[in-house]
N, C-alpha and C. Protein backbone atom coordinates (compact mmCIF):
# COMPACT_ATOMS: atom_id res chain seq x y z
N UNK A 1 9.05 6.62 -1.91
CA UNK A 1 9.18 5.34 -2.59
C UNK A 1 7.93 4.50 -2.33
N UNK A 2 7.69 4.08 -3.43
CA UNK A 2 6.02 2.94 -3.05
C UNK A 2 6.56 1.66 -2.85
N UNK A 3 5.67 1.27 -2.01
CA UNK A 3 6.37 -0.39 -1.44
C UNK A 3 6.14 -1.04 -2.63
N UNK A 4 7.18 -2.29 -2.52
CA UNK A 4 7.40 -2.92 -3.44
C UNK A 4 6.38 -4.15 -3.98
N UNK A 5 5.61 -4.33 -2.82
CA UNK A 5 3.95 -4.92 -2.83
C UNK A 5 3.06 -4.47 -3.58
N UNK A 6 2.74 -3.44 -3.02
CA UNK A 6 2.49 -2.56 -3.76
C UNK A 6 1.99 -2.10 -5.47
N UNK A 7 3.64 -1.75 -5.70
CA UNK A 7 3.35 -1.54 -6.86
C UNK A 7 3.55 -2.69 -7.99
N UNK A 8 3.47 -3.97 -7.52
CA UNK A 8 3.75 -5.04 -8.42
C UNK A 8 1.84 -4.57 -8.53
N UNK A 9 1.04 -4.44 -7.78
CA UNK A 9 -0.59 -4.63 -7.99
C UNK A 9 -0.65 -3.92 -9.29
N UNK A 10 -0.47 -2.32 -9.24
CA UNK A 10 -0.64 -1.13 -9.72
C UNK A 10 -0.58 -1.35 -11.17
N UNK A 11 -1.16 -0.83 -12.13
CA UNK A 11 -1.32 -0.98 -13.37
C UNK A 11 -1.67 0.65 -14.09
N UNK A 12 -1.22 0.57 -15.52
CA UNK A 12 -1.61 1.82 -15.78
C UNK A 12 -2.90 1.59 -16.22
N UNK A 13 -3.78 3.09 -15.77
CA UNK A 13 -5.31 2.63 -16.25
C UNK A 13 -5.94 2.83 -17.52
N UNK A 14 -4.57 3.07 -18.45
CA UNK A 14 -5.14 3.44 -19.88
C UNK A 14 -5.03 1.88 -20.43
N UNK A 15 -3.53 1.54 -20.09
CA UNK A 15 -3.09 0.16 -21.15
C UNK A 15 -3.12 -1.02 -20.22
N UNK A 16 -3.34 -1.01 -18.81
CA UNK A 16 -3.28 -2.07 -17.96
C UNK A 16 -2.35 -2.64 -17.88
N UNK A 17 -1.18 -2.16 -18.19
CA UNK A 17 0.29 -2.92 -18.03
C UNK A 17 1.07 -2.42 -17.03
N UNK A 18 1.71 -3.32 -16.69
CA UNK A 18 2.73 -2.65 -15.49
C UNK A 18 3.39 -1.56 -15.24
N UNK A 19 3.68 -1.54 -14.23
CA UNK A 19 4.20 0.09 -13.98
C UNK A 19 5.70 -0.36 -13.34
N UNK A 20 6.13 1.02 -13.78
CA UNK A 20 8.05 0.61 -12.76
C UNK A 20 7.68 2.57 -12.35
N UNK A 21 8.42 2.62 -10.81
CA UNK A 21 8.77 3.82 -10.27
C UNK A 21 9.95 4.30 -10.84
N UNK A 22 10.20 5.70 -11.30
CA UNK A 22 11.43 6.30 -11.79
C UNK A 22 11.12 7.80 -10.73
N UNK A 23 12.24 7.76 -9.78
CA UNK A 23 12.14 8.96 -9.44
C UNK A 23 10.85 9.34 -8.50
N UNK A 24 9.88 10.33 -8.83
CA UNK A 24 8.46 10.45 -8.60
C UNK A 24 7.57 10.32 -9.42
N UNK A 25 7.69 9.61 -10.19
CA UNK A 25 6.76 9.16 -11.62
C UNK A 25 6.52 7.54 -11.41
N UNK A 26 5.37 7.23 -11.68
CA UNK A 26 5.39 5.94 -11.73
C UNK A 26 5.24 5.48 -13.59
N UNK A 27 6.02 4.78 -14.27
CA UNK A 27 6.17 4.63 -15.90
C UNK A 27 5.30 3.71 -16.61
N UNK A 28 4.47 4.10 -17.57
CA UNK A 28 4.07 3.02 -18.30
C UNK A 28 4.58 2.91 -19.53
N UNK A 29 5.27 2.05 -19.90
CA UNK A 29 6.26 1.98 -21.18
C UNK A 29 5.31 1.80 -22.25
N UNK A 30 4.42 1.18 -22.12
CA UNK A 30 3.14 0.70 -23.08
C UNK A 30 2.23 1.77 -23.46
N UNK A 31 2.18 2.67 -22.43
CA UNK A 31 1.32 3.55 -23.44
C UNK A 31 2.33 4.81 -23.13
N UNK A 32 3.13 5.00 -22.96
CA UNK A 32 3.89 6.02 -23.19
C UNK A 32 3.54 7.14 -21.77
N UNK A 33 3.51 6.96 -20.89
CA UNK A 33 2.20 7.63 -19.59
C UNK A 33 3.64 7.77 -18.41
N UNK A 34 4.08 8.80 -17.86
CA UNK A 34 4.30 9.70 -16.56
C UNK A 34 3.37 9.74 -15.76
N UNK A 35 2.93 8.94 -14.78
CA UNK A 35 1.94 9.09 -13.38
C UNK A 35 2.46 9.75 -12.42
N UNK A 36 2.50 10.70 -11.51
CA UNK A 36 2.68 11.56 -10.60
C UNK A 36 2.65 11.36 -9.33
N UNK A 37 3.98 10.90 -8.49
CA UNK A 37 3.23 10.69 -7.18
C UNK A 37 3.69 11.84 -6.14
N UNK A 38 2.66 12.38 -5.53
CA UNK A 38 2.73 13.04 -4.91
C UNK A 38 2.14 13.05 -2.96
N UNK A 39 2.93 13.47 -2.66
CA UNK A 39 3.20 12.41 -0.75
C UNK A 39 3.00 11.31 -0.94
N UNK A 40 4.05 10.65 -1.73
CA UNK A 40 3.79 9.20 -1.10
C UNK A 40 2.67 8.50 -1.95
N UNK A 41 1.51 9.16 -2.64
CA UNK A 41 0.24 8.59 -3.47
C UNK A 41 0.52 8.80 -4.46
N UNK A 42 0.44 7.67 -5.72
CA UNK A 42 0.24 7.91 -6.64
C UNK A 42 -0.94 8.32 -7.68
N UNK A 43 -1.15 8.92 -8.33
CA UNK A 43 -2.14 9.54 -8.90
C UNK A 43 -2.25 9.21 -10.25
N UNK A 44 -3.04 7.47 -10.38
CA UNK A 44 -3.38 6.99 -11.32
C UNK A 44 -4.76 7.68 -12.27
N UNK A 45 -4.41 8.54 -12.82
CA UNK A 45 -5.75 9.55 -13.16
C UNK A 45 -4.93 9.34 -14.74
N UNK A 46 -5.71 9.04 -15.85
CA UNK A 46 -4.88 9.47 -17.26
C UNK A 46 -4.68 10.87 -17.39
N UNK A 47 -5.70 11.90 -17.20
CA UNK A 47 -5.64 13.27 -17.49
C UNK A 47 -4.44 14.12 -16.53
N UNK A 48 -3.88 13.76 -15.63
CA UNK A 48 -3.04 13.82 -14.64
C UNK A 48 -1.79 13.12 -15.29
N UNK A 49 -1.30 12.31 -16.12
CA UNK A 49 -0.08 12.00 -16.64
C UNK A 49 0.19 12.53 -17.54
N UNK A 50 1.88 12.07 -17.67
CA UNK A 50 2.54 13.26 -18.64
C UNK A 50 3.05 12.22 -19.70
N UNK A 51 2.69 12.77 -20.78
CA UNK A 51 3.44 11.90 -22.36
C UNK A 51 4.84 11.91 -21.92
N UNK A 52 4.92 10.80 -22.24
CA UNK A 52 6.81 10.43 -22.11
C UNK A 52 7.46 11.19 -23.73
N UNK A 53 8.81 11.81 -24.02
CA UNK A 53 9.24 11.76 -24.93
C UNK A 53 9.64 10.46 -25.87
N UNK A 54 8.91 10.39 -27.21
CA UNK A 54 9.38 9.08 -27.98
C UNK A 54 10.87 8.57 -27.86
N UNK A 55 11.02 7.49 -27.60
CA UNK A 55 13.10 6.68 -26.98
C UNK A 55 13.51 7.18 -25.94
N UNK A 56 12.24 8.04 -24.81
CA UNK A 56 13.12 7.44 -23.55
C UNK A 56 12.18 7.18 -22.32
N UNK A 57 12.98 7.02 -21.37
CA UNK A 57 11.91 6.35 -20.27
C UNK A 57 11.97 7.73 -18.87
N UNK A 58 12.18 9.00 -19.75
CA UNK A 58 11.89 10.20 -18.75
C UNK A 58 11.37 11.24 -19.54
N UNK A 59 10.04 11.73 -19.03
CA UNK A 59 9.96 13.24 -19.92
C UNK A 59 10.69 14.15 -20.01
């Protein structure tokens, strides 16, 4: 889980909009973006995220 400090900072680096944690993904609803966290780090890389399916908020 990422502290809650944290990830209020965190932004996605395609659309710069906020992020919410689901699971081990961190979500960008705005550009449609799955971020990956893995131990604990998240791995704000675009080429490293996963397209969300269009109407929902899990791939």
């Amino acid at each position: 889980m990422i502290d809650e400090a944290l990830l209020k900072l965190l932004v996605c680096p395609k659309s710069k909009a906020p992020l919410k944690q689901v699971g081990n993904e961190l979500i960008c609803e705005v550009s449609g973006l799955a971020y990956p966290i893995e131990d604990g780090i998240p791995i704000l890389l675009v080429e490293e995220a996963c397209q969300l399916e269009q109407g929902t908020n899990k791939k």
